[in-house]
PDB file of N, CA and C in Angstrom:
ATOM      1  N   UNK A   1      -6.134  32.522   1.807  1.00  0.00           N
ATOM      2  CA  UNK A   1      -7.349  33.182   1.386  1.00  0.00           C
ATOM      3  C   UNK A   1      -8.426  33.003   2.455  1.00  0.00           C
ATOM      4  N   UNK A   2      -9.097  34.511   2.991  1.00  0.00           N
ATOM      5  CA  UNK A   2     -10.087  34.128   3.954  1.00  0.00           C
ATOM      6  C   UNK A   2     -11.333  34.303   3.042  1.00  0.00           C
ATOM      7  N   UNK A   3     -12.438  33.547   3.551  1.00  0.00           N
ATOM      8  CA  UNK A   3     -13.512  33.382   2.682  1.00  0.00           C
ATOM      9  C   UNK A   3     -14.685  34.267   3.533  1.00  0.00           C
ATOM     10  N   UNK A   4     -15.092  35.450   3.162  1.00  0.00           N
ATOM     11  CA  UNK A   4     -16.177  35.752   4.012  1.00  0.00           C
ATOM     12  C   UNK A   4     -17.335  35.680   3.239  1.00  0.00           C
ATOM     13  N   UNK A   5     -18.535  35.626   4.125  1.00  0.00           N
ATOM     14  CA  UNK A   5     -19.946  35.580   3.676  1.00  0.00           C
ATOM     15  C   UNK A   5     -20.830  35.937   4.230  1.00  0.00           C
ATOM     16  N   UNK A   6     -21.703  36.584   4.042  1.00  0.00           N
ATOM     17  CA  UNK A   6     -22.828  37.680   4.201  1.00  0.00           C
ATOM     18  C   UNK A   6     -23.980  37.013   3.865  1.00  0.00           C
ATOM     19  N   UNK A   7     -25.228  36.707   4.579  1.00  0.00           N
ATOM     20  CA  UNK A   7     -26.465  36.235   4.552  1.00  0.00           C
ATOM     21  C   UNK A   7     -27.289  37.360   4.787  1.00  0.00           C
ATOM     22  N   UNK A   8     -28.248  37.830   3.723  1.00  0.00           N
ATOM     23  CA  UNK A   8     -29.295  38.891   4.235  1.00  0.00           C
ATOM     24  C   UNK A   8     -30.736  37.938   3.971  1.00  0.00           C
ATOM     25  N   UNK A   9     -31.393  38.319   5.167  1.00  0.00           N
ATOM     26  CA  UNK A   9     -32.611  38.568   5.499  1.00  0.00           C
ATOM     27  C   UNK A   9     -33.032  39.560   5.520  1.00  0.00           C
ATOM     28  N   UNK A  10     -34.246  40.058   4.026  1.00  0.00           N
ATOM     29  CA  UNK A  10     -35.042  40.787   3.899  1.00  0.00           C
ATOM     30  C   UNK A  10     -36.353  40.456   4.549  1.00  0.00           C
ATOM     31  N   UNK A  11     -36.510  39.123   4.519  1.00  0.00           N
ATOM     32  CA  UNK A  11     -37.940  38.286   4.852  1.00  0.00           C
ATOM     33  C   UNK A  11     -37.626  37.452   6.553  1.00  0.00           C
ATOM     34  N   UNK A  12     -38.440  37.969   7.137  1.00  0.00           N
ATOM     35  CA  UNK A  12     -38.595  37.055   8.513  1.00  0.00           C
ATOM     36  C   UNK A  12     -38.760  35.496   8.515  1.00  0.00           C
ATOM     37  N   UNK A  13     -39.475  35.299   7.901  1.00  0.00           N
ATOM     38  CA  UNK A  13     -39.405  33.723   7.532  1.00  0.00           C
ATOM     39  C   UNK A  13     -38.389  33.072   6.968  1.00  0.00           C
ATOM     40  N   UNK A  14     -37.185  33.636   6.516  1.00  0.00           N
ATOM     41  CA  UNK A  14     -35.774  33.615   5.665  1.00  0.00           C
ATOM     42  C   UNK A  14     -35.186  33.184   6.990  1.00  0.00           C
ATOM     43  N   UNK A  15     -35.095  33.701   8.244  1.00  0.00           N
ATOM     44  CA  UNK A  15     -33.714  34.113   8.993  1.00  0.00           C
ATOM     45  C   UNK A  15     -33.628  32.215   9.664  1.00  0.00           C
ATOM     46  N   UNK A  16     -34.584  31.407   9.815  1.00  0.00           N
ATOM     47  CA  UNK A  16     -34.281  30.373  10.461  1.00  0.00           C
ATOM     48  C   UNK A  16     -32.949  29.314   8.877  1.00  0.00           C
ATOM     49  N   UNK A  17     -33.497  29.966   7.702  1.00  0.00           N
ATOM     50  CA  UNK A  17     -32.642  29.097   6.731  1.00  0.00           C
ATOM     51  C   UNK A  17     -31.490  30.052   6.428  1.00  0.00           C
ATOM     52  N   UNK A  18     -31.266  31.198   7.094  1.00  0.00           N
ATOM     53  CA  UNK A  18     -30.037  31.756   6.927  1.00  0.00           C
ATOM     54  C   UNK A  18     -28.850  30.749   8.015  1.00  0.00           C
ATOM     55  N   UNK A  19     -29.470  30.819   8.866  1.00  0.00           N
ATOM     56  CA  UNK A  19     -28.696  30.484  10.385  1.00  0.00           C
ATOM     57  C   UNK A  19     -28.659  29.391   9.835  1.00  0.00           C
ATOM     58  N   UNK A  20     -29.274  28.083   9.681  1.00  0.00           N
ATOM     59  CA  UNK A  20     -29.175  26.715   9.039  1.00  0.00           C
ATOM     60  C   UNK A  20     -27.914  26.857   8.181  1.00  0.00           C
ATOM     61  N   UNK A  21     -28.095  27.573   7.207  1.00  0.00           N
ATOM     62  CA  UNK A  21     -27.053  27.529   5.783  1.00  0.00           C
ATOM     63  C   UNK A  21     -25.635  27.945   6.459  1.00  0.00           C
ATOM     64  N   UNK A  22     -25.438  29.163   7.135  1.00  0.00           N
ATOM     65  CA  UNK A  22     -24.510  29.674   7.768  1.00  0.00           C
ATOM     66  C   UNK A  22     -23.850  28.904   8.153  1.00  0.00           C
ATOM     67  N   UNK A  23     -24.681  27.764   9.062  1.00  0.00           N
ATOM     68  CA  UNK A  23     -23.593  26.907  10.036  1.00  0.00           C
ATOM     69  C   UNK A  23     -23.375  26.220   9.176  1.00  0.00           C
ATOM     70  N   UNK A  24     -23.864  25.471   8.144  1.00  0.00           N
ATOM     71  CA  UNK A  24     -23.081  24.924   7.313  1.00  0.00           C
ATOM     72  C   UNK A  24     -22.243  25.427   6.544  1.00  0.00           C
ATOM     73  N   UNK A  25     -21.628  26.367   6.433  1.00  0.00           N
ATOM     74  CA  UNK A  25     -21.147  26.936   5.574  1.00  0.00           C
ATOM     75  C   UNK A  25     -19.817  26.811   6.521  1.00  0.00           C
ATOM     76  N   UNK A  26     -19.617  27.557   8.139  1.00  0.00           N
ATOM     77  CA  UNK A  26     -19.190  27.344   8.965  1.00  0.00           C
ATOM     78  C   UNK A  26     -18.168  25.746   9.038  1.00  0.00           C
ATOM     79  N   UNK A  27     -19.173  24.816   9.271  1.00  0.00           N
ATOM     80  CA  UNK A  27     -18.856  23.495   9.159  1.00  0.00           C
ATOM     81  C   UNK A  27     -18.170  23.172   8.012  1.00  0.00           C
ATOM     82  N   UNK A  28     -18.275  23.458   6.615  1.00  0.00           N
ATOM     83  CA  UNK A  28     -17.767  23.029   5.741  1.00  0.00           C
ATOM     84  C   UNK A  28     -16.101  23.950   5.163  1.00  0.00           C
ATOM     85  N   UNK A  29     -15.943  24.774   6.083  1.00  0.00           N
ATOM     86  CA  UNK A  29     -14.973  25.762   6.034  1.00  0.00           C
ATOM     87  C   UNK A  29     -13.681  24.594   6.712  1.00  0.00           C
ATOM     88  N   UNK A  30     -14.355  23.840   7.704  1.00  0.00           N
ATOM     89  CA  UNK A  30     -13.596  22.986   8.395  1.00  0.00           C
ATOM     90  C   UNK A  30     -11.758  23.240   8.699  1.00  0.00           C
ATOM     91  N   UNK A  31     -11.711  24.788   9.326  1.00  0.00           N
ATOM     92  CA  UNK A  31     -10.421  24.740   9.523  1.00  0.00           C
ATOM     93  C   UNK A  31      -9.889  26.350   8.568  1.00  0.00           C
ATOM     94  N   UNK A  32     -10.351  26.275   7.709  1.00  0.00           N
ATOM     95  CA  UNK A  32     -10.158  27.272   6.170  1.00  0.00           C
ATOM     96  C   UNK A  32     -10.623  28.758   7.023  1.00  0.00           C
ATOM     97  N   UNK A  33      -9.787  29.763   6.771  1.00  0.00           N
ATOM     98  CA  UNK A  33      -9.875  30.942   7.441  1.00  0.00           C
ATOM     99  C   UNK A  33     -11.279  31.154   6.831  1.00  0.00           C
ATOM    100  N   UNK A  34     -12.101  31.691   7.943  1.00  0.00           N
ATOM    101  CA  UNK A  34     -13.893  32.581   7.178  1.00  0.00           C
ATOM    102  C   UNK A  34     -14.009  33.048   8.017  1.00  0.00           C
ATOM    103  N   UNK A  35     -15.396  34.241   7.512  1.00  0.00           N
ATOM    104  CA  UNK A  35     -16.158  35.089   8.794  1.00  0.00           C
ATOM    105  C   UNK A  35     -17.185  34.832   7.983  1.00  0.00           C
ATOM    106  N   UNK A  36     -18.506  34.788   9.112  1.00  0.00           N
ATOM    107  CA  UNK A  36     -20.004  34.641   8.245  1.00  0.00           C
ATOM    108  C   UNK A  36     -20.514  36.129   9.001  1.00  0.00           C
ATOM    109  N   UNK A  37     -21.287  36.149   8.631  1.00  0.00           N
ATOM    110  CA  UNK A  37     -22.075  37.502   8.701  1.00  0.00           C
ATOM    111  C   UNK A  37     -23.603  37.345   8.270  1.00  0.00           C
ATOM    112  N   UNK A  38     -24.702  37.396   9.464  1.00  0.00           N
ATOM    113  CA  UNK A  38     -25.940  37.843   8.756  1.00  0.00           C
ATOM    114  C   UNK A  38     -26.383  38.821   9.124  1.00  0.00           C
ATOM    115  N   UNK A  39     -27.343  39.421   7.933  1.00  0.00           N
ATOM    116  CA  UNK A  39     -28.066  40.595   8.337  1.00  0.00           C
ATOM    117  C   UNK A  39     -29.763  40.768   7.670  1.00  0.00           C
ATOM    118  N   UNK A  40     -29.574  41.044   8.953  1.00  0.00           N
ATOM    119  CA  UNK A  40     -31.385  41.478   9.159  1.00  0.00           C
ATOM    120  C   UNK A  40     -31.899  42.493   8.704  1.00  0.00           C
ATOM    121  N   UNK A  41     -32.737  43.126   7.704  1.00  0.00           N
ATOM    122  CA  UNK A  41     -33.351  43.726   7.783  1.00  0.00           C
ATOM    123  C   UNK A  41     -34.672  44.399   7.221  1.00  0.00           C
ATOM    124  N   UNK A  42     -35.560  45.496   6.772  1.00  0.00           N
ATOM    125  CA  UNK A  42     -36.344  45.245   5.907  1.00  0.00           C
ATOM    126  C   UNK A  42     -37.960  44.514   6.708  1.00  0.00           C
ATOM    127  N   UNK A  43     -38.403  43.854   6.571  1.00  0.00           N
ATOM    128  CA  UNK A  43     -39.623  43.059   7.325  1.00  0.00           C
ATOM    129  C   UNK A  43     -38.755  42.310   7.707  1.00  0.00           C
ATOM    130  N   UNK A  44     -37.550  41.364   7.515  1.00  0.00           N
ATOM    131  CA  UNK A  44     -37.324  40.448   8.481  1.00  0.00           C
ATOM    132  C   UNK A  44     -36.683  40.738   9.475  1.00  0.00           C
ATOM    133  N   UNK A  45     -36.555  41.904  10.133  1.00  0.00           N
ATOM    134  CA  UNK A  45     -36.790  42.802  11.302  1.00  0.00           C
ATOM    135  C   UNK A  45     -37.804  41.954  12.641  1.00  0.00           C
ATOM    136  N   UNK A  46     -38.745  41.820  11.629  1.00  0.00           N
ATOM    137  CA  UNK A  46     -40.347  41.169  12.507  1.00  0.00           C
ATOM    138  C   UNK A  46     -39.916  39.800  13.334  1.00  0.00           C
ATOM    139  N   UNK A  47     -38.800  39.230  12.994  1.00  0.00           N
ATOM    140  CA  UNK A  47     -38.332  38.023  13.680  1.00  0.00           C
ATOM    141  C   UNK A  47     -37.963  38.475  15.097  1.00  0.00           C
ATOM    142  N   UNK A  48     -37.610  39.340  15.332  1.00  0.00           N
ATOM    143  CA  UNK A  48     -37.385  39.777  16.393  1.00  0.00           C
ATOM    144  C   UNK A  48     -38.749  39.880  17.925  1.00  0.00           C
ATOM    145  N   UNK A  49     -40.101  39.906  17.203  1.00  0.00           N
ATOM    146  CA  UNK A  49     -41.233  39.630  17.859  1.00  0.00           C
ATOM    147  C   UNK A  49     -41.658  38.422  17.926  1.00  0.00           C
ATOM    148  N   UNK A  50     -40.982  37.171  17.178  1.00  0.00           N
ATOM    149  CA  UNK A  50     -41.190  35.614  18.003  1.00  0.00           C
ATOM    150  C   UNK A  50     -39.838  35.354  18.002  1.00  0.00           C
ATOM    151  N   UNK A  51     -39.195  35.929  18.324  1.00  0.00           N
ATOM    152  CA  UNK A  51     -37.494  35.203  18.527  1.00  0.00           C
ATOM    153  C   UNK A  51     -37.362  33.645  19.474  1.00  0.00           C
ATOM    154  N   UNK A  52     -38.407  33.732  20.098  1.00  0.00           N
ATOM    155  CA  UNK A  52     -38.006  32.305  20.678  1.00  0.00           C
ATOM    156  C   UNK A  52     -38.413  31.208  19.703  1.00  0.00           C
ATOM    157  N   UNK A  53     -39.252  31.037  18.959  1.00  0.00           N
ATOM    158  CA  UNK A  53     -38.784  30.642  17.913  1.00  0.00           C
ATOM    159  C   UNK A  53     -37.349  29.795  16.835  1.00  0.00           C
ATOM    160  N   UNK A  54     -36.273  30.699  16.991  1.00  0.00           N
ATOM    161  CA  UNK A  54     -35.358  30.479  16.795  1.00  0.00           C
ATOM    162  C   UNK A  54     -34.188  30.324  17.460  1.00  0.00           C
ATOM    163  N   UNK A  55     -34.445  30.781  18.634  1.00  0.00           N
ATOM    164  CA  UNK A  55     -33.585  31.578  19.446  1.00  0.00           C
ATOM    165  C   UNK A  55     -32.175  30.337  19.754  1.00  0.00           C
ATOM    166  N   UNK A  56     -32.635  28.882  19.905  1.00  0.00           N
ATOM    167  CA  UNK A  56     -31.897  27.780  20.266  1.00  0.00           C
ATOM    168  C   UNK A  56     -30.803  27.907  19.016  1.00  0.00           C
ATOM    169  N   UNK A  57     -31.085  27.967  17.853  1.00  0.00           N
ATOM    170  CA  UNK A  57     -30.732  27.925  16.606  1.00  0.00           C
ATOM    171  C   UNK A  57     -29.679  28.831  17.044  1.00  0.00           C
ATOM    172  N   UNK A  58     -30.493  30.129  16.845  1.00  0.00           N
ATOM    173  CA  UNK A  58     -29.084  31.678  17.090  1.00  0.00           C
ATOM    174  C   UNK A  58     -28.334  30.976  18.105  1.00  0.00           C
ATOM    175  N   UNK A  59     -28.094  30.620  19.354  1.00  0.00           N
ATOM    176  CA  UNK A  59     -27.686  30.587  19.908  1.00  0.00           C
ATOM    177  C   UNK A  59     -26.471  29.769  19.359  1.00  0.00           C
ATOM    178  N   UNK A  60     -26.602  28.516  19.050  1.00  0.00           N
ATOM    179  CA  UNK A  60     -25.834  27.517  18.227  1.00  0.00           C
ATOM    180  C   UNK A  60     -25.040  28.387  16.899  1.00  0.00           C
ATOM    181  N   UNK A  61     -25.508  28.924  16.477  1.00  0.00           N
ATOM    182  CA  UNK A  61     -24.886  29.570  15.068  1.00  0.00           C
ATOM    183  C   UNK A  61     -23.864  30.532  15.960  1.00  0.00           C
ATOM    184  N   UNK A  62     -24.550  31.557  16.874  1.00  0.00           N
ATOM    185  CA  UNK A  62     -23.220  32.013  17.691  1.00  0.00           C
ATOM    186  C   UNK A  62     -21.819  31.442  18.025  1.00  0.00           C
ATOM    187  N   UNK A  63     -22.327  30.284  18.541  1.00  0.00           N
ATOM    188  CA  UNK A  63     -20.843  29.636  19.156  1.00  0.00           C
ATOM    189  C   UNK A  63     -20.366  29.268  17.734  1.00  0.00           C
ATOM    190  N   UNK A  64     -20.647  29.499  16.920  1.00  0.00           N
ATOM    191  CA  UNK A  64     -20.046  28.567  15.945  1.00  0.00           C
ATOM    192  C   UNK A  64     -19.083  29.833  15.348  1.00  0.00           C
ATOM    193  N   UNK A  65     -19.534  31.018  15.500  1.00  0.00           N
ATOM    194  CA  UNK A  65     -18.989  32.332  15.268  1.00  0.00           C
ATOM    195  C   UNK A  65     -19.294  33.070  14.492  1.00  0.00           C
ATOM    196  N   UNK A  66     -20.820  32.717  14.139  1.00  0.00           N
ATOM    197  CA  UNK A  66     -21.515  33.607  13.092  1.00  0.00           C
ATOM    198  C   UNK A  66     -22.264  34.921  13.646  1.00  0.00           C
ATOM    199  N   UNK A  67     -22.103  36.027  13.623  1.00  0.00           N
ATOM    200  CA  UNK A  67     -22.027  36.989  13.259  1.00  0.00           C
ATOM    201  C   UNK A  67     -23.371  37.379  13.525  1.00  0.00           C
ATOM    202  N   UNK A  68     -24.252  38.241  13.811  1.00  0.00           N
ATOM    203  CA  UNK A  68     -25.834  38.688  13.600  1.00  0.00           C
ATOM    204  C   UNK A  68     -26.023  39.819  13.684  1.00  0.00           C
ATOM    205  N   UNK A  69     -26.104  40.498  12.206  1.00  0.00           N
ATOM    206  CA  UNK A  69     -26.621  41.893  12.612  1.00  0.00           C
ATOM    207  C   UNK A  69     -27.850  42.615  12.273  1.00  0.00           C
ATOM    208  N   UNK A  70     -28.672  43.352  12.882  1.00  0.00           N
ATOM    209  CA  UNK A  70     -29.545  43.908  13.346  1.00  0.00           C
ATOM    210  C   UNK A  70     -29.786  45.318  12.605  1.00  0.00           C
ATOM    211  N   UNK A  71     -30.817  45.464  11.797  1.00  0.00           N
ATOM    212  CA  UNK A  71     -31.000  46.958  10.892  1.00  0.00           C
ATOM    213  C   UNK A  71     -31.635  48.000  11.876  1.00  0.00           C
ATOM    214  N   UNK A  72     -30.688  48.814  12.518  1.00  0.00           N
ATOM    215  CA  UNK A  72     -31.787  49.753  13.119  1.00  0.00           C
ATOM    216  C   UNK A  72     -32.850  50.781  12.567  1.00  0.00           C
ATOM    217  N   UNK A  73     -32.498  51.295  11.188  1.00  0.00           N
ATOM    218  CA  UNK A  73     -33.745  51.602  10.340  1.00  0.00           C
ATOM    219  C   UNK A  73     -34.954  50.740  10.238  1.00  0.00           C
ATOM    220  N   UNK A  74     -34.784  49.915   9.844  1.00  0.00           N
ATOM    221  CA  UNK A  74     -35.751  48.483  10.171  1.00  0.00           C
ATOM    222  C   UNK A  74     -36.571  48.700  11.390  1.00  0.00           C
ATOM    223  N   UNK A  75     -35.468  48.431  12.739  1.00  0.00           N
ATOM    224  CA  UNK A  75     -36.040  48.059  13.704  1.00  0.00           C
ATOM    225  C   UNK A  75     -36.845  49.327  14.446  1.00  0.00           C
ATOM    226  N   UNK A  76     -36.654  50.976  13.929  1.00  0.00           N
ATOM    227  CA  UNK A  76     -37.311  52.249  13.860  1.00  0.00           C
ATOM    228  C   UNK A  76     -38.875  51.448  12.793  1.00  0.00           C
ATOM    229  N   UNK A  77     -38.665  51.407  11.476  1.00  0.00           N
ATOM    230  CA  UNK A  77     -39.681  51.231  10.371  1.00  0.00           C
ATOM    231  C   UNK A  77     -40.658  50.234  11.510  1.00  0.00           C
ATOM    232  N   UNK A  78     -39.995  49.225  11.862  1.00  0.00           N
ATOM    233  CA  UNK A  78     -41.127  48.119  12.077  1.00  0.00           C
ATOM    234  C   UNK A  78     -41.959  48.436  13.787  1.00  0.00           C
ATOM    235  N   UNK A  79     -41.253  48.980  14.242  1.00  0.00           N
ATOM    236  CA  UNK A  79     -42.012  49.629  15.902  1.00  0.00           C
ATOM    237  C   UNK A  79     -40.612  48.564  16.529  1.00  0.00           C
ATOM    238  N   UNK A  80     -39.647  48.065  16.271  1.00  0.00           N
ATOM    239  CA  UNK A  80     -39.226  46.967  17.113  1.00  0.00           C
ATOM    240  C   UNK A  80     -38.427  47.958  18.598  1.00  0.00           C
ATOM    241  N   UNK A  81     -38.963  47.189  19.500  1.00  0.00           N
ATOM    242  CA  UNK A  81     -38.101  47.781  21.223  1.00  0.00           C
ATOM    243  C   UNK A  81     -36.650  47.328  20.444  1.00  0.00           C
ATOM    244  N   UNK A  82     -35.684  48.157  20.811  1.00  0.00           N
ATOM    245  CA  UNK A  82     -34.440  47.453  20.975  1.00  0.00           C
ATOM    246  C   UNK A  82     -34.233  46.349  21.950  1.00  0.00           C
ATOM    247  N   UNK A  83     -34.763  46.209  22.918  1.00  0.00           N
ATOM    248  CA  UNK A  83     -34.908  45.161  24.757  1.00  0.00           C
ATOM    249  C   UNK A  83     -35.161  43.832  23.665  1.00  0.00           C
ATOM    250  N   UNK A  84     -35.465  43.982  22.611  1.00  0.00           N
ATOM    251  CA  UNK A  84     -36.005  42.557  22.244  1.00  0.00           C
ATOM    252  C   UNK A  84     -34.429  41.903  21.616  1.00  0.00           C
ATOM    253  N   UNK A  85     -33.634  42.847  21.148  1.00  0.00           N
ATOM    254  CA  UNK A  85     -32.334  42.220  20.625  1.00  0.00           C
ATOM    255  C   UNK A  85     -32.416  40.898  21.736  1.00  0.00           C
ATOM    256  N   UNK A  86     -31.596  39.878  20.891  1.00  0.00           N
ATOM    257  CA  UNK A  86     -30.786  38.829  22.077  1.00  0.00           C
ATOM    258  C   UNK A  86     -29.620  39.338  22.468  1.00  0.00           C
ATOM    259  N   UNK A  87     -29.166  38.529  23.365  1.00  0.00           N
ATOM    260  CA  UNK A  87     -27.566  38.272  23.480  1.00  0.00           C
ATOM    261  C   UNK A  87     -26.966  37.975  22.094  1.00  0.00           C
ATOM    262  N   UNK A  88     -26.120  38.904  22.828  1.00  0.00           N
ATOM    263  CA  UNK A  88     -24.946  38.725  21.132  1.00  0.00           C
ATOM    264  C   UNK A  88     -25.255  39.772  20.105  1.00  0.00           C
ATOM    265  N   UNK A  89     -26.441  40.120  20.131  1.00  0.00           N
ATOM    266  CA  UNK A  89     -26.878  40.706  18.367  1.00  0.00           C
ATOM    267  C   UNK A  89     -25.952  41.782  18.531  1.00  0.00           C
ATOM    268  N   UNK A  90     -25.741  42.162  17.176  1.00  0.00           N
ATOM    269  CA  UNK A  90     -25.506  43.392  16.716  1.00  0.00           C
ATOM    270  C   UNK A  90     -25.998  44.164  15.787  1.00  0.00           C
ATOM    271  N   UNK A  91     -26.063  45.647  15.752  1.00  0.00           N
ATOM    272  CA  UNK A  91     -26.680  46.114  14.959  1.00  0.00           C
ATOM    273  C   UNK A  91     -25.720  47.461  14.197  1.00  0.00           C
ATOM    274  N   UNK A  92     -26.745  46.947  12.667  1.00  0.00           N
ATOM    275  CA  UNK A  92     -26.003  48.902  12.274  1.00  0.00           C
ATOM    276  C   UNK A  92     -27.363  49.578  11.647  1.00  0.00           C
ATOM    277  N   UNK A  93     -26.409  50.873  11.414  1.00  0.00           N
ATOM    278  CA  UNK A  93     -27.602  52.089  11.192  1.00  0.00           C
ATOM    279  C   UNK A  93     -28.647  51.648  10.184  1.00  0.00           C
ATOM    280  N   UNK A  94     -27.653  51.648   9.163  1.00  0.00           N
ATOM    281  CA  UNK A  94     -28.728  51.067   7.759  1.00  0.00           C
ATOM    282  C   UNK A  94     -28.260  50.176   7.317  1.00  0.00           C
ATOM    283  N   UNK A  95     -29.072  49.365   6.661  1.00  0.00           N
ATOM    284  CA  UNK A  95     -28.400  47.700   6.651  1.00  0.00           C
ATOM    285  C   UNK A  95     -28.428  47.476   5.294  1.00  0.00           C
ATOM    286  N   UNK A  96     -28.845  48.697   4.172  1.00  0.00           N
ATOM    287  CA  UNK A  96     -28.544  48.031   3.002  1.00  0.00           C
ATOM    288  C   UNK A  96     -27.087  48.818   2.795  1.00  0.00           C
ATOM    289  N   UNK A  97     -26.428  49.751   3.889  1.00  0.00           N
ATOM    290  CA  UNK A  97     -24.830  50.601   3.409  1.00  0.00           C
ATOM    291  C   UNK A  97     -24.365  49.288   3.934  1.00  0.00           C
ATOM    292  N   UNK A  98     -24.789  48.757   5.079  1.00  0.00           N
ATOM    293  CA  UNK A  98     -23.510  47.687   5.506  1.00  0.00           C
ATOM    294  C   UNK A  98     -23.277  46.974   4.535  1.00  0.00           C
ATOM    295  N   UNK A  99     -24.331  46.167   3.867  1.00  0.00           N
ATOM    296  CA  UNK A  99     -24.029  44.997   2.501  1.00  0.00           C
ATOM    297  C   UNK A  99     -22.953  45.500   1.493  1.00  0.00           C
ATOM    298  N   UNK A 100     -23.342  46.940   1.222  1.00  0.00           N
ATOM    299  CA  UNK A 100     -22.258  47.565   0.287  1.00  0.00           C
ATOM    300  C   UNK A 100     -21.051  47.435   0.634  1.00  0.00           C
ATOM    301  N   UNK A 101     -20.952  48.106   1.715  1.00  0.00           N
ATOM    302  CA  UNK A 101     -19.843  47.798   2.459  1.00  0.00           C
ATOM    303  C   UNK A 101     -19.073  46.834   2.624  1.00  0.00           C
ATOM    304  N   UNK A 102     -19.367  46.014   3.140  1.00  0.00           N
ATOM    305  CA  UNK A 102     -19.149  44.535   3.340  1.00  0.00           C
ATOM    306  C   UNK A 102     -18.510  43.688   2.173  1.00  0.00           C
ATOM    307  N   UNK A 103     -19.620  44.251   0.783  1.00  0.00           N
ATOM    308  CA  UNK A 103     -19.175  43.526  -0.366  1.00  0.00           C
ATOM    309  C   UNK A 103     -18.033  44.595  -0.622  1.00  0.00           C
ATOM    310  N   UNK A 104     -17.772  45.263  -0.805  1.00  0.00           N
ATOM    311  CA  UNK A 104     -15.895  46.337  -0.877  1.00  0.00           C
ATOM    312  C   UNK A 104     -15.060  45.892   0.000  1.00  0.00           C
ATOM    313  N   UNK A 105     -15.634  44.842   0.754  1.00  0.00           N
ATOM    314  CA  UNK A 105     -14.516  44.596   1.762  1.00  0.00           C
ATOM    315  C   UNK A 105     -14.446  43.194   1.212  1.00  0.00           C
ATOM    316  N   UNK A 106     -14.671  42.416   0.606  1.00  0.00           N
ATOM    317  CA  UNK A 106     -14.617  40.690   0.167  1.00  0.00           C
ATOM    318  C   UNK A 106     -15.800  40.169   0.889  1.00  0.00           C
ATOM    319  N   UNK A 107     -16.775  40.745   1.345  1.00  0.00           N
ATOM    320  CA  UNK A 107     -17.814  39.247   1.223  1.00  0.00           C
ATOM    321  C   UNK A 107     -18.404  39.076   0.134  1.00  0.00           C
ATOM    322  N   UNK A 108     -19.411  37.771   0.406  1.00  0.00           N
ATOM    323  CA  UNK A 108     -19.961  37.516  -0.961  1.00  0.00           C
ATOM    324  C   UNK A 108     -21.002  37.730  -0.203  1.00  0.00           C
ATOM    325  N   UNK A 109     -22.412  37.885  -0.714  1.00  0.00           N
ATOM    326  CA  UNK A 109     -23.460  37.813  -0.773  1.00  0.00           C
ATOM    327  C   UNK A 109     -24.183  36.689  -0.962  1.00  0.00           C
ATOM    328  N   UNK A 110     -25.222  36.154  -0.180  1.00  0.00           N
ATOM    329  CA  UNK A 110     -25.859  35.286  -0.302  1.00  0.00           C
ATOM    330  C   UNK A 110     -27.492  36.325   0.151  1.00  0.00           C
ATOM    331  N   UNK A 111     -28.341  35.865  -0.375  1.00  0.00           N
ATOM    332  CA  UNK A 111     -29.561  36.049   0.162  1.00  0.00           C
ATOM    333  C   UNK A 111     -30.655  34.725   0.430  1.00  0.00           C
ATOM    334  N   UNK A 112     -30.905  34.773   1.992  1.00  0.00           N
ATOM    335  CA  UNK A 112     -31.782  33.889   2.483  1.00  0.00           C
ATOM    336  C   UNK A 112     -32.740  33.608   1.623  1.00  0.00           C
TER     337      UNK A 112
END
């Protein structure tokens, strides 16, 4: 059984305790097939204008193999440059079809 999980950030102030929870979630998988997955979007889009901020964090949650994706509706709604993505991010069109999605495919849902 693989265990996947989905973290959304609606709220910018959410995304540093998504990445926190994630890696633990990560860590506590210890071996056990998973994929984590977060997604951004909505106002917590706006993280993307102090990303350094977090950025040490993302970076760490990366190697660990978590997942980051990026609402480009959002990042249209909020004025965000795309140039501001980090390394690594990813993004999709609309980020509340991906959740749907995602959950038809076996993740669970968590919200930051």
């Amino acid at each position: 059984m693989e265990y996947r999980l989905v973290m959304h950030v609606p709220e910018s102030a959410r995304f540093e305790v998504a990445l926190k929870v994630a890696r633990n979630f990560v860590k506590a998988m210890a071996g056990e097939p998973h994929e984590v997955r977060i997604l951004v979007n909505a106002e917590g889009i706006n993280i993307l204008k102090r990303f350094t901020e977090v950025e040490e964090l993302y970076r760490e949650a990366r190697k660990d193999g978590v997942a980051v994706y990026f609402c480009e509706n959002a990042m249209r709604a909020f004025g965000i440059d795309p140039t501001l993505l980090p390394e690594g991010a990813l993004t999709v069109p609309a980020g509340i079809k991906a959740l749907v999605e995602w959950q038809n495919q076996g993740f669970r849902y968590v919200r930051a």
